[in-house]
PDB file of N, CA and C in Angstrom:
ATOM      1  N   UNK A   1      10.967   4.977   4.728  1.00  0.00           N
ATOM      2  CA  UNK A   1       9.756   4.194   4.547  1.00  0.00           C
ATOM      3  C   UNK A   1       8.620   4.819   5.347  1.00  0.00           C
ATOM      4  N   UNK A   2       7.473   4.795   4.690  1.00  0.00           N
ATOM      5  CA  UNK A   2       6.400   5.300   5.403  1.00  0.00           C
ATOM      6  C   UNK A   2       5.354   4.214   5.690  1.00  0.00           C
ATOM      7  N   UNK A   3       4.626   4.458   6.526  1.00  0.00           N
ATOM      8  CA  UNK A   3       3.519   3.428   6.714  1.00  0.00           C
ATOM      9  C   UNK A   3       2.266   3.976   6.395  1.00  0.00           C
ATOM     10  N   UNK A   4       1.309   3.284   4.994  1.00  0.00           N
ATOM     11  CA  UNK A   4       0.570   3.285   4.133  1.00  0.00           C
ATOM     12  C   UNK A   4      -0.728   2.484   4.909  1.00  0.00           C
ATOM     13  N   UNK A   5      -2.115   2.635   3.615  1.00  0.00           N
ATOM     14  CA  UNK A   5      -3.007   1.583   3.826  1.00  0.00           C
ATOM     15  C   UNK A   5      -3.630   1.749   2.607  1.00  0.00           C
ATOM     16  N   UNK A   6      -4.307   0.611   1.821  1.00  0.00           N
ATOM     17  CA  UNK A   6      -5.289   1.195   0.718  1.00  0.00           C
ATOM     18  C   UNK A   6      -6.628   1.268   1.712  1.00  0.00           C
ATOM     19  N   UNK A   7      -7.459   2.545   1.596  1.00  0.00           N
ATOM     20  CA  UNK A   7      -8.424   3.318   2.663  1.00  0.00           C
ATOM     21  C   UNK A   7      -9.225   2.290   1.865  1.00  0.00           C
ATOM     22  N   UNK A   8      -9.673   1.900   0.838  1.00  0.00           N
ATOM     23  CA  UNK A   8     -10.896   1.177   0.076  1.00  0.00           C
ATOM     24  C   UNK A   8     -11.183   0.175   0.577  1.00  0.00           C
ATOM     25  N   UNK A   9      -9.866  -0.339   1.594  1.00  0.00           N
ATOM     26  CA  UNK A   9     -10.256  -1.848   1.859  1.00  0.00           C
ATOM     27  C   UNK A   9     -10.563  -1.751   3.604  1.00  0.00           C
ATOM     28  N   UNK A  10     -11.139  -2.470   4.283  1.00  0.00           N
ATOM     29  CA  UNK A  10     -11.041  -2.410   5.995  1.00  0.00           C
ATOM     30  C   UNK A  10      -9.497  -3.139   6.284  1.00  0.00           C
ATOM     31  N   UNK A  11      -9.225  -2.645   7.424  1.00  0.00           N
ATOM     32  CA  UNK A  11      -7.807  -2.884   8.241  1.00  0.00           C
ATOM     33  C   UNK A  11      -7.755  -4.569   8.008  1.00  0.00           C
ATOM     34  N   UNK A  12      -9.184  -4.619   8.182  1.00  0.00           N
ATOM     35  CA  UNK A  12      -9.118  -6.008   8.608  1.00  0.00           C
ATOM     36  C   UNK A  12      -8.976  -7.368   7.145  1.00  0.00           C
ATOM     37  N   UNK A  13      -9.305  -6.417   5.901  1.00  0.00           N
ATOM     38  CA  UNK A  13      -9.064  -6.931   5.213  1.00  0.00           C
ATOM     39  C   UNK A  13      -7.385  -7.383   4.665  1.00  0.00           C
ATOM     40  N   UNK A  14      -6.976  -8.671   3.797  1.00  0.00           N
ATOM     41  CA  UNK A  14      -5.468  -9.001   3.814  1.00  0.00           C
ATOM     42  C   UNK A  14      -4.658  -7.788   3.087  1.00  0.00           C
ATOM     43  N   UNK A  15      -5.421  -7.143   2.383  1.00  0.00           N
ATOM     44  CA  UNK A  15      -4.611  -6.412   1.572  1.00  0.00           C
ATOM     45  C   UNK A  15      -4.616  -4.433   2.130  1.00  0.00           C
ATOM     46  N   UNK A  16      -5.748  -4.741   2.664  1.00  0.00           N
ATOM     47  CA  UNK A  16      -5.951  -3.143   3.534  1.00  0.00           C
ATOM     48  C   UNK A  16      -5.080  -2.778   4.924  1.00  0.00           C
ATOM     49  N   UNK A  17      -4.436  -4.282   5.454  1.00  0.00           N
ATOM     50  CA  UNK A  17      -3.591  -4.086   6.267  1.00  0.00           C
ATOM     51  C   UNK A  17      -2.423  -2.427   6.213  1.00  0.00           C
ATOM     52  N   UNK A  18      -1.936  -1.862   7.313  1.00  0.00           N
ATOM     53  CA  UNK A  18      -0.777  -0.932   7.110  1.00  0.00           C
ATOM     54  C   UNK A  18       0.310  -1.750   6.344  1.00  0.00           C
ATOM     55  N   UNK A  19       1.113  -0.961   5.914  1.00  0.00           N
ATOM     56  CA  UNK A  19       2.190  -1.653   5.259  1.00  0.00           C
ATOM     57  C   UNK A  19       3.559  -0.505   4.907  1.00  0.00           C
ATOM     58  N   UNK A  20       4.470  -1.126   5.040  1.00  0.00           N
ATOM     59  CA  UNK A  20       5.605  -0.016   4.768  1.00  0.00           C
ATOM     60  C   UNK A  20       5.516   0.212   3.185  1.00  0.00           C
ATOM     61  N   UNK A  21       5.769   1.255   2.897  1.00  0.00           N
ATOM     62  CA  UNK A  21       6.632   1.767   1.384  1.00  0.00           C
ATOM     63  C   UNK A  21       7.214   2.712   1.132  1.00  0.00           C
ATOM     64  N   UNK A  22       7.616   3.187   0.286  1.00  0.00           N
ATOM     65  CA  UNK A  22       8.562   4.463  -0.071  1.00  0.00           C
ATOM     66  C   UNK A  22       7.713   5.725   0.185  1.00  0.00           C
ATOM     67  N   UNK A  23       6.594   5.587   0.293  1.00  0.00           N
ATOM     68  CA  UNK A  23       5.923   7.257  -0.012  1.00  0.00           C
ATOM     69  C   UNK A  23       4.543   7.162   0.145  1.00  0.00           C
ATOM     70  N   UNK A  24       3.566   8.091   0.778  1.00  0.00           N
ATOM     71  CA  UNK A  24       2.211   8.258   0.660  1.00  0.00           C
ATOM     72  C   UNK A  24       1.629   7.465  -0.214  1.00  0.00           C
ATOM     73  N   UNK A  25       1.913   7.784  -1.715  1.00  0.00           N
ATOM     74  CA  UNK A  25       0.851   7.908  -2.644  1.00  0.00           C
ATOM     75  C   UNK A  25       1.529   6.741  -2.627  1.00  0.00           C
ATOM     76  N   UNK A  26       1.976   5.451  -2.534  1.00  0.00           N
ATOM     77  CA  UNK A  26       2.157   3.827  -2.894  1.00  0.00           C
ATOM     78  C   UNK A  26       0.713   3.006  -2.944  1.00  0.00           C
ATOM     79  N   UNK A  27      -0.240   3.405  -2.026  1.00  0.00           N
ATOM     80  CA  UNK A  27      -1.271   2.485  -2.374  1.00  0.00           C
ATOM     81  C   UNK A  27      -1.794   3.071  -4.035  1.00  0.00           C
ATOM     82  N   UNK A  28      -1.674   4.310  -4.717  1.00  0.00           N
ATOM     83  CA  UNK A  28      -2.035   4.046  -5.696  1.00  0.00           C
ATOM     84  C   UNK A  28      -1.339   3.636  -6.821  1.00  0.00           C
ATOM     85  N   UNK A  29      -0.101   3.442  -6.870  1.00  0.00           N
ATOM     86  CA  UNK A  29       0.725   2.811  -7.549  1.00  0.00           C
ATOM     87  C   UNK A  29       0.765   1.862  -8.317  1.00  0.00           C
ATOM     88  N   UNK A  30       0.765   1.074  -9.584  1.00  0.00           N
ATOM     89  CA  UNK A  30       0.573  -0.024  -9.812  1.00  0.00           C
ATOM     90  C   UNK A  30       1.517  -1.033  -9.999  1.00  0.00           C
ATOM     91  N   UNK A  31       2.880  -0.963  -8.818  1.00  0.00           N
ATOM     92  CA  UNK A  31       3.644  -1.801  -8.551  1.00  0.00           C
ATOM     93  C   UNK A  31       3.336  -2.033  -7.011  1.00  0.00           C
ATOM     94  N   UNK A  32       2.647  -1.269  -6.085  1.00  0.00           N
ATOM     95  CA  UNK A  32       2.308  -1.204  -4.795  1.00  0.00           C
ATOM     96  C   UNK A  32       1.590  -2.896  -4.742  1.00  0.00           C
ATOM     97  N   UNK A  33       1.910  -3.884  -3.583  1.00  0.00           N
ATOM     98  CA  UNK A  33       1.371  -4.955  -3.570  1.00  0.00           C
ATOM     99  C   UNK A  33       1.624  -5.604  -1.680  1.00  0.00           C
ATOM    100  N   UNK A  34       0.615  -4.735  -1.201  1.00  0.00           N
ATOM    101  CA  UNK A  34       0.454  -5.142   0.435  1.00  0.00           C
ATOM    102  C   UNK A  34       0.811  -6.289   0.541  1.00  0.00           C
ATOM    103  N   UNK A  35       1.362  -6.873   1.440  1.00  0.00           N
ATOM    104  CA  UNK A  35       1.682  -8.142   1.366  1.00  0.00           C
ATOM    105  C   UNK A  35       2.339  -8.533   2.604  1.00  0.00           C
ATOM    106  N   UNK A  36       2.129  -9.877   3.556  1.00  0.00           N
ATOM    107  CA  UNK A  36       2.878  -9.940   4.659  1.00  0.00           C
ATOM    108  C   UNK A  36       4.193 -10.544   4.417  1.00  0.00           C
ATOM    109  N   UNK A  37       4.874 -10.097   4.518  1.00  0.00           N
ATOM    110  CA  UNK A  37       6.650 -10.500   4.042  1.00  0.00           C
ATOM    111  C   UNK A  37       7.257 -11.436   5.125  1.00  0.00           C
ATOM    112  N   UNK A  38       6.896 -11.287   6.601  1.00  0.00           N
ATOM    113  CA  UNK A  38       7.333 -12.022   7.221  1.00  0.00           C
ATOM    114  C   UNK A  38       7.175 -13.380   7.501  1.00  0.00           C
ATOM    115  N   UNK A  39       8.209 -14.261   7.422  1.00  0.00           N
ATOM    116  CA  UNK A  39       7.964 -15.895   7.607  1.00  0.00           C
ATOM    117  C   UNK A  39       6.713 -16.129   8.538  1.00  0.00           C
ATOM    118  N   UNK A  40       6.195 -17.172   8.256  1.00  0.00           N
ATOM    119  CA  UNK A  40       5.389 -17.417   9.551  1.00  0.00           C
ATOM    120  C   UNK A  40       5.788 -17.846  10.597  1.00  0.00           C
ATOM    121  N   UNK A  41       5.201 -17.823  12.142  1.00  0.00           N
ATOM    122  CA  UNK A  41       5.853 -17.605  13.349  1.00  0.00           C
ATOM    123  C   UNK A  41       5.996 -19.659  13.467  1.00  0.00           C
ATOM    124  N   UNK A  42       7.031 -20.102  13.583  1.00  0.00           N
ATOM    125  CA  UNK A  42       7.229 -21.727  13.110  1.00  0.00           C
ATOM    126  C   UNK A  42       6.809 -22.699  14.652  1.00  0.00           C
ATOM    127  N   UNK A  43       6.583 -21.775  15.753  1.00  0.00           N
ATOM    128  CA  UNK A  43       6.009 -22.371  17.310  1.00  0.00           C
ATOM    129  C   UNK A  43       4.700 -22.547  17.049  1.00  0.00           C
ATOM    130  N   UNK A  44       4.044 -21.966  15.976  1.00  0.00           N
ATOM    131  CA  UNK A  44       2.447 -22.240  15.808  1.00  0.00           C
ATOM    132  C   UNK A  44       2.051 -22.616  14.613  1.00  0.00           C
ATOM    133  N   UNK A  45       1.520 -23.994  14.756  1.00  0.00           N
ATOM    134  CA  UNK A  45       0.769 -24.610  13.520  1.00  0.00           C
ATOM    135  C   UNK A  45      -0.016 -23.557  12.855  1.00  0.00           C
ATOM    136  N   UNK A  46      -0.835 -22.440  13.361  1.00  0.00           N
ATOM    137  CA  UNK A  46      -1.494 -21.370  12.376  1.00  0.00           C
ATOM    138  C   UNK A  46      -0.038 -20.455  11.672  1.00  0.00           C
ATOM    139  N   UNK A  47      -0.196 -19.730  10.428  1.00  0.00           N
ATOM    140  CA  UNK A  47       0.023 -18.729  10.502  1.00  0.00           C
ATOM    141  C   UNK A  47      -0.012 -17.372  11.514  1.00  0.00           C
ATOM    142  N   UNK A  48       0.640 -16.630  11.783  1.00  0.00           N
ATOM    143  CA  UNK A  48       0.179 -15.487  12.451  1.00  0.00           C
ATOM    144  C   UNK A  48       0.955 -13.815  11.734  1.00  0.00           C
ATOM    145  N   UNK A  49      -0.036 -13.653  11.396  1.00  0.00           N
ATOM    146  CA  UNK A  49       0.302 -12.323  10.410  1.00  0.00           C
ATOM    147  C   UNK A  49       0.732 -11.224  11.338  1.00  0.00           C
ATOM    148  N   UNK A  50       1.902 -10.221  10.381  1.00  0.00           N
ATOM    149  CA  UNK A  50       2.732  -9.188  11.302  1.00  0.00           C
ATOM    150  C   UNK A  50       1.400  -8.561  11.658  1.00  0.00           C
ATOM    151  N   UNK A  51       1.958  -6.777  12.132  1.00  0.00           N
ATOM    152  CA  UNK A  51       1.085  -6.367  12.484  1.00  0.00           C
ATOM    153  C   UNK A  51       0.685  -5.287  11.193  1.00  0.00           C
ATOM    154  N   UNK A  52       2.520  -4.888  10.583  1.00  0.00           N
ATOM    155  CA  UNK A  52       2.170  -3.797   9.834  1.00  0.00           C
ATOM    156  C   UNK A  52       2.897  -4.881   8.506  1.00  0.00           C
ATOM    157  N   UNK A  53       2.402  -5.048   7.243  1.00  0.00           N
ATOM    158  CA  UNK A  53       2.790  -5.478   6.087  1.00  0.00           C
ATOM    159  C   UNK A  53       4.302  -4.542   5.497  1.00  0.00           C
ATOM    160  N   UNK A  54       4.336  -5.325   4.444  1.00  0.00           N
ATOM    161  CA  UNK A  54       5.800  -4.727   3.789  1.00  0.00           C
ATOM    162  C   UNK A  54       4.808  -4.713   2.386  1.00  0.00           C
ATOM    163  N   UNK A  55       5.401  -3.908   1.175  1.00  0.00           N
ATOM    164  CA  UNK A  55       4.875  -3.818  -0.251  1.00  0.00           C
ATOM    165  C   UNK A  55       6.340  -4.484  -0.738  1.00  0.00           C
ATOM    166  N   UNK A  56       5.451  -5.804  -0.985  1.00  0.00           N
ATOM    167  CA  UNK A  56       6.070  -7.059  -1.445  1.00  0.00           C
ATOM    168  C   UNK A  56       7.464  -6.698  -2.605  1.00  0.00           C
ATOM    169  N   UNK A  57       6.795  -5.648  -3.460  1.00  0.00           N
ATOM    170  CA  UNK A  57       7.338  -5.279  -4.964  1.00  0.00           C
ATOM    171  C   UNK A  57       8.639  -4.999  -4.199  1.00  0.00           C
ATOM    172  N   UNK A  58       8.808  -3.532  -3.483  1.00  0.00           N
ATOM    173  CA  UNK A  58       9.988  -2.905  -2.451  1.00  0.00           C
ATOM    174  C   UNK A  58      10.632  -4.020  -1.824  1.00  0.00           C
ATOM    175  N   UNK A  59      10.015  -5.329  -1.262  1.00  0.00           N
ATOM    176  CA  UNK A  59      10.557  -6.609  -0.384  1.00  0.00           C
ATOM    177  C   UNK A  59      10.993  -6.729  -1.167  1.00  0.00           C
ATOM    178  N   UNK A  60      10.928  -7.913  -1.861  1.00  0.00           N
ATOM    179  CA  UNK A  60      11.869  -8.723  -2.838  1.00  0.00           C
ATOM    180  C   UNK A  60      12.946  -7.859  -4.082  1.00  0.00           C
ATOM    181  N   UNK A  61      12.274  -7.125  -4.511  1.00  0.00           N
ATOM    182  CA  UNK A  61      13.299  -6.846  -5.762  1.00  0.00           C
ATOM    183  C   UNK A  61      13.372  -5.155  -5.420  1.00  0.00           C
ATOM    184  N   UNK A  62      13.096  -4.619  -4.919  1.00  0.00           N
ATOM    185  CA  UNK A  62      13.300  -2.935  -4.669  1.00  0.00           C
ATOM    186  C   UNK A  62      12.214  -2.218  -5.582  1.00  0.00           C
ATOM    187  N   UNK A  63      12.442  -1.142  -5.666  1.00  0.00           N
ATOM    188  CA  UNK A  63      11.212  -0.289  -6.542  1.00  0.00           C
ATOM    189  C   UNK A  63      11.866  -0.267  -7.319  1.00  0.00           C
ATOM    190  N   UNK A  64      11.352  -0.127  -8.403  1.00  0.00           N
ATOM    191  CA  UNK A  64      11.189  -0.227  -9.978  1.00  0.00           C
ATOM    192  C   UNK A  64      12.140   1.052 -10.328  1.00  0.00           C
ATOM    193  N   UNK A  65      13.104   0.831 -11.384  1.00  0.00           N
ATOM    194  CA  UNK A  65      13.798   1.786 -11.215  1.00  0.00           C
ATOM    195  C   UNK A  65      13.199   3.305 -11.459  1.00  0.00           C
ATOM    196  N   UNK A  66      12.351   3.460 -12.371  1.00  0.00           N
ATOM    197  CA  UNK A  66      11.376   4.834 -13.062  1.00  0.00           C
ATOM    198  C   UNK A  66      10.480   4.544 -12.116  1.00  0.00           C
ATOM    199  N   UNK A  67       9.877   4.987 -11.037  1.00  0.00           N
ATOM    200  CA  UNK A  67       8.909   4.545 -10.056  1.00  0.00           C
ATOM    201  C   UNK A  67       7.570   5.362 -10.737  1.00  0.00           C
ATOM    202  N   UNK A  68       6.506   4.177 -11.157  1.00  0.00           N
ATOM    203  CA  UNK A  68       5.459   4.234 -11.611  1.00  0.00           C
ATOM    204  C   UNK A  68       4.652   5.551 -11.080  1.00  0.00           C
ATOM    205  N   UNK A  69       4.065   6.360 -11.458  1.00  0.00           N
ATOM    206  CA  UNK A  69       2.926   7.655 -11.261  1.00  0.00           C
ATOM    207  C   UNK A  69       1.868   6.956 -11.026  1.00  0.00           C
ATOM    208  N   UNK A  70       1.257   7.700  -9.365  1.00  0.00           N
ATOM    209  CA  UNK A  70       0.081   6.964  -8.678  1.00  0.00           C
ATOM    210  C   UNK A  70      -1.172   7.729  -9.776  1.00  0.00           C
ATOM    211  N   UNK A  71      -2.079   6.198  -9.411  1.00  0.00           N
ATOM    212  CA  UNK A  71      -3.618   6.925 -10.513  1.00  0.00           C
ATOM    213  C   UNK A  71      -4.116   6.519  -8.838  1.00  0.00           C
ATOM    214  N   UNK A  72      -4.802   8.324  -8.796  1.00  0.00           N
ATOM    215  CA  UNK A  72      -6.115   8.487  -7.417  1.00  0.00           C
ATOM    216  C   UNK A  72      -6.986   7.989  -7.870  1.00  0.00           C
ATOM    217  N   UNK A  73      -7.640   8.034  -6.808  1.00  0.00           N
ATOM    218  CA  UNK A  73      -9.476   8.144  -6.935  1.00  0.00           C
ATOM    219  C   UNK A  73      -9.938   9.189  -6.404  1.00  0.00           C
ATOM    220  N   UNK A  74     -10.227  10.510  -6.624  1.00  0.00           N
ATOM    221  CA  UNK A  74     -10.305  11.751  -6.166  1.00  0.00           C
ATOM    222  C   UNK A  74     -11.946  11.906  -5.862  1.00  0.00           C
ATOM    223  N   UNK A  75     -12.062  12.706  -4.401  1.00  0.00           N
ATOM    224  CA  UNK A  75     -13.299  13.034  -4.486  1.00  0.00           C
ATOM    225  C   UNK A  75     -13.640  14.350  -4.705  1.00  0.00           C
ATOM    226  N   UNK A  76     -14.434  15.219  -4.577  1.00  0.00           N
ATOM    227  CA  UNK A  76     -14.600  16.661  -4.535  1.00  0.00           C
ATOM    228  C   UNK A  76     -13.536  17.638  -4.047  1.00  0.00           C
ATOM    229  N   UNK A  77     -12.896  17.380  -2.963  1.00  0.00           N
ATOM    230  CA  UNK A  77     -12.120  17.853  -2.037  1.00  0.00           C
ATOM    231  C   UNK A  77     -10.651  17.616  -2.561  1.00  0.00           C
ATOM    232  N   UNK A  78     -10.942  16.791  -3.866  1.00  0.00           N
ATOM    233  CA  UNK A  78      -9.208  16.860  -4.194  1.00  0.00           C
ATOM    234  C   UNK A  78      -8.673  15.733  -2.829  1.00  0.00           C
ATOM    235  N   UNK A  79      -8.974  14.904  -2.375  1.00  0.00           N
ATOM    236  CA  UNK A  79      -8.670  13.856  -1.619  1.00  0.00           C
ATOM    237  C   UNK A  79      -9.056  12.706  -2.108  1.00  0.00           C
ATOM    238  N   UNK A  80      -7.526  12.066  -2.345  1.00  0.00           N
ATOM    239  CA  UNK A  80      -7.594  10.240  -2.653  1.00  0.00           C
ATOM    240  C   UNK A  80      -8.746   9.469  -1.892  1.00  0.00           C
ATOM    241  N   UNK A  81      -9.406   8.738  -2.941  1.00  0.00           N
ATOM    242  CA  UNK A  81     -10.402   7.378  -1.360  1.00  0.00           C
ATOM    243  C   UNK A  81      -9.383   6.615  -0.867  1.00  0.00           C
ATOM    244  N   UNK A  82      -8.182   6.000  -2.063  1.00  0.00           N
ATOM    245  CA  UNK A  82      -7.321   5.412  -1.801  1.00  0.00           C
ATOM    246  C   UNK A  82      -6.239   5.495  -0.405  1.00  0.00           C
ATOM    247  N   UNK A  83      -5.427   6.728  -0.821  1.00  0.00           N
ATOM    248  CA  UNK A  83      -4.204   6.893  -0.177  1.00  0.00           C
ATOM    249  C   UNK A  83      -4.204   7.504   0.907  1.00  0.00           C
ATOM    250  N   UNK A  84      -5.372   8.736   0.830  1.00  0.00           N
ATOM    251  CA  UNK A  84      -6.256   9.759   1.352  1.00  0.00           C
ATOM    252  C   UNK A  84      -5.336  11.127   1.494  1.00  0.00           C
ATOM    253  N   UNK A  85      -4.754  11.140   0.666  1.00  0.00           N
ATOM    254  CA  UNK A  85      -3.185  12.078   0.301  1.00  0.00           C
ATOM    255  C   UNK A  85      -4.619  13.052  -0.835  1.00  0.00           C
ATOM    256  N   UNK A  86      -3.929  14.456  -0.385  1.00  0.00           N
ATOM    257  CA  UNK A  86      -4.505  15.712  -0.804  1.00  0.00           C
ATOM    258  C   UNK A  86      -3.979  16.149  -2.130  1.00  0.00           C
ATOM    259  N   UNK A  87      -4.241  15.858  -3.525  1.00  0.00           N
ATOM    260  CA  UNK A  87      -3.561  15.873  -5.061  1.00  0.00           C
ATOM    261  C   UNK A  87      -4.078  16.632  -5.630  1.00  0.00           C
ATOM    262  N   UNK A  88      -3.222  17.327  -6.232  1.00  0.00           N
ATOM    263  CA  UNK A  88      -3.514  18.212  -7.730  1.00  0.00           C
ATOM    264  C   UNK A  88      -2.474  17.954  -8.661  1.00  0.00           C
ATOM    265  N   UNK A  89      -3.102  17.932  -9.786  1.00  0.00           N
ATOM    266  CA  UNK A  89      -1.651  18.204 -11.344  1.00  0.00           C
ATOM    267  C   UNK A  89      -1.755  16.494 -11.280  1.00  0.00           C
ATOM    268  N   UNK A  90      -2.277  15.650 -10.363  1.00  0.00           N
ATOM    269  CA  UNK A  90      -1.949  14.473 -10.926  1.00  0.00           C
ATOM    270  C   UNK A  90      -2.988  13.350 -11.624  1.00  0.00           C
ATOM    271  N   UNK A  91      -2.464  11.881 -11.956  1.00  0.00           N
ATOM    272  CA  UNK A  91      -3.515  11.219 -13.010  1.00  0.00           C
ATOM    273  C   UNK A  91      -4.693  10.777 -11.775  1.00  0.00           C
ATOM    274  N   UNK A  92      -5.835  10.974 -12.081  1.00  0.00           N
ATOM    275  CA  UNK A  92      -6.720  10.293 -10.922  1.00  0.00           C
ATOM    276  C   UNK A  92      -8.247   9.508 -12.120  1.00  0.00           C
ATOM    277  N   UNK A  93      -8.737   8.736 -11.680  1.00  0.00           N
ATOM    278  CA  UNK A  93      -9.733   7.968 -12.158  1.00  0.00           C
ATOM    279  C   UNK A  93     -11.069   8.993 -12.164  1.00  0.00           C
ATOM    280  N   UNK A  94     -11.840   8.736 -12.492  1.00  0.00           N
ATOM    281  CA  UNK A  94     -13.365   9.467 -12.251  1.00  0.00           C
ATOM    282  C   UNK A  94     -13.738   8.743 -10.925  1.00  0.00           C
TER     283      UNK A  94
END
C-alpha cells in the first residue's frame, strides 16, 4: 500500500486527505474513493477523523478484479495535477 492524495483538492479538504491504496496513480482511478474508514473515536461526542484515509473501494470489497486504467490530467511536463506521478503512453484528459 502506498500513501496517495488527489493534489486538486487541499489536505484540508475531506477527500484531498492522504490515503492508503495500491499504487501512485489511484487518485486517478475511477474506483479510487478517499474515504475515512475508521470508526469514530466513541470517548468523543465529535467525530475525529484518522490522520491518513483508506480508499474505501480497497476497504470494503478489495480492488476490482481488472484494476481500472488511471485518466491524468497532464500538464506540459508530462506531470499529473492529480497524482503528480510523471506519465507517458497513458489515457490523460486535456
Amino acid at each position: 500500500m502506498k500513501i496517495v492524495r488527489d493534489l486538486t483538492l487541499k489536505k484540508t479538504d475531506f477527500k484531498g486527505h492522504p490515503c492508503y491504496a495500491i499504487d501512485e496513480y489511484c487518485p486517478c482511478r475511477p474506483c479510487y474513493n478517499c474515504h475515512d474508514c475508521t470508526p469514530p473515536n466513541r470517548m468523543h461526542s465529535n467525530k475525529v477523523y484518522s490522520d491518513i484515509f483508506h480508499c474505501a473501494s480497497n476497504y470494503n470489497r478489495g480492488c476490482p478484479d481488472s484494476i481500472p486504467v488511471p485518466v491524468h490530467i497532464l500538464n506540459r511536463q508530462h506531470r499529473c495535477k492529480r497524482c503528480g506521478q510523471v506519465v507517458r503512453n497513458e489515457i490523460s484528459k486535456a
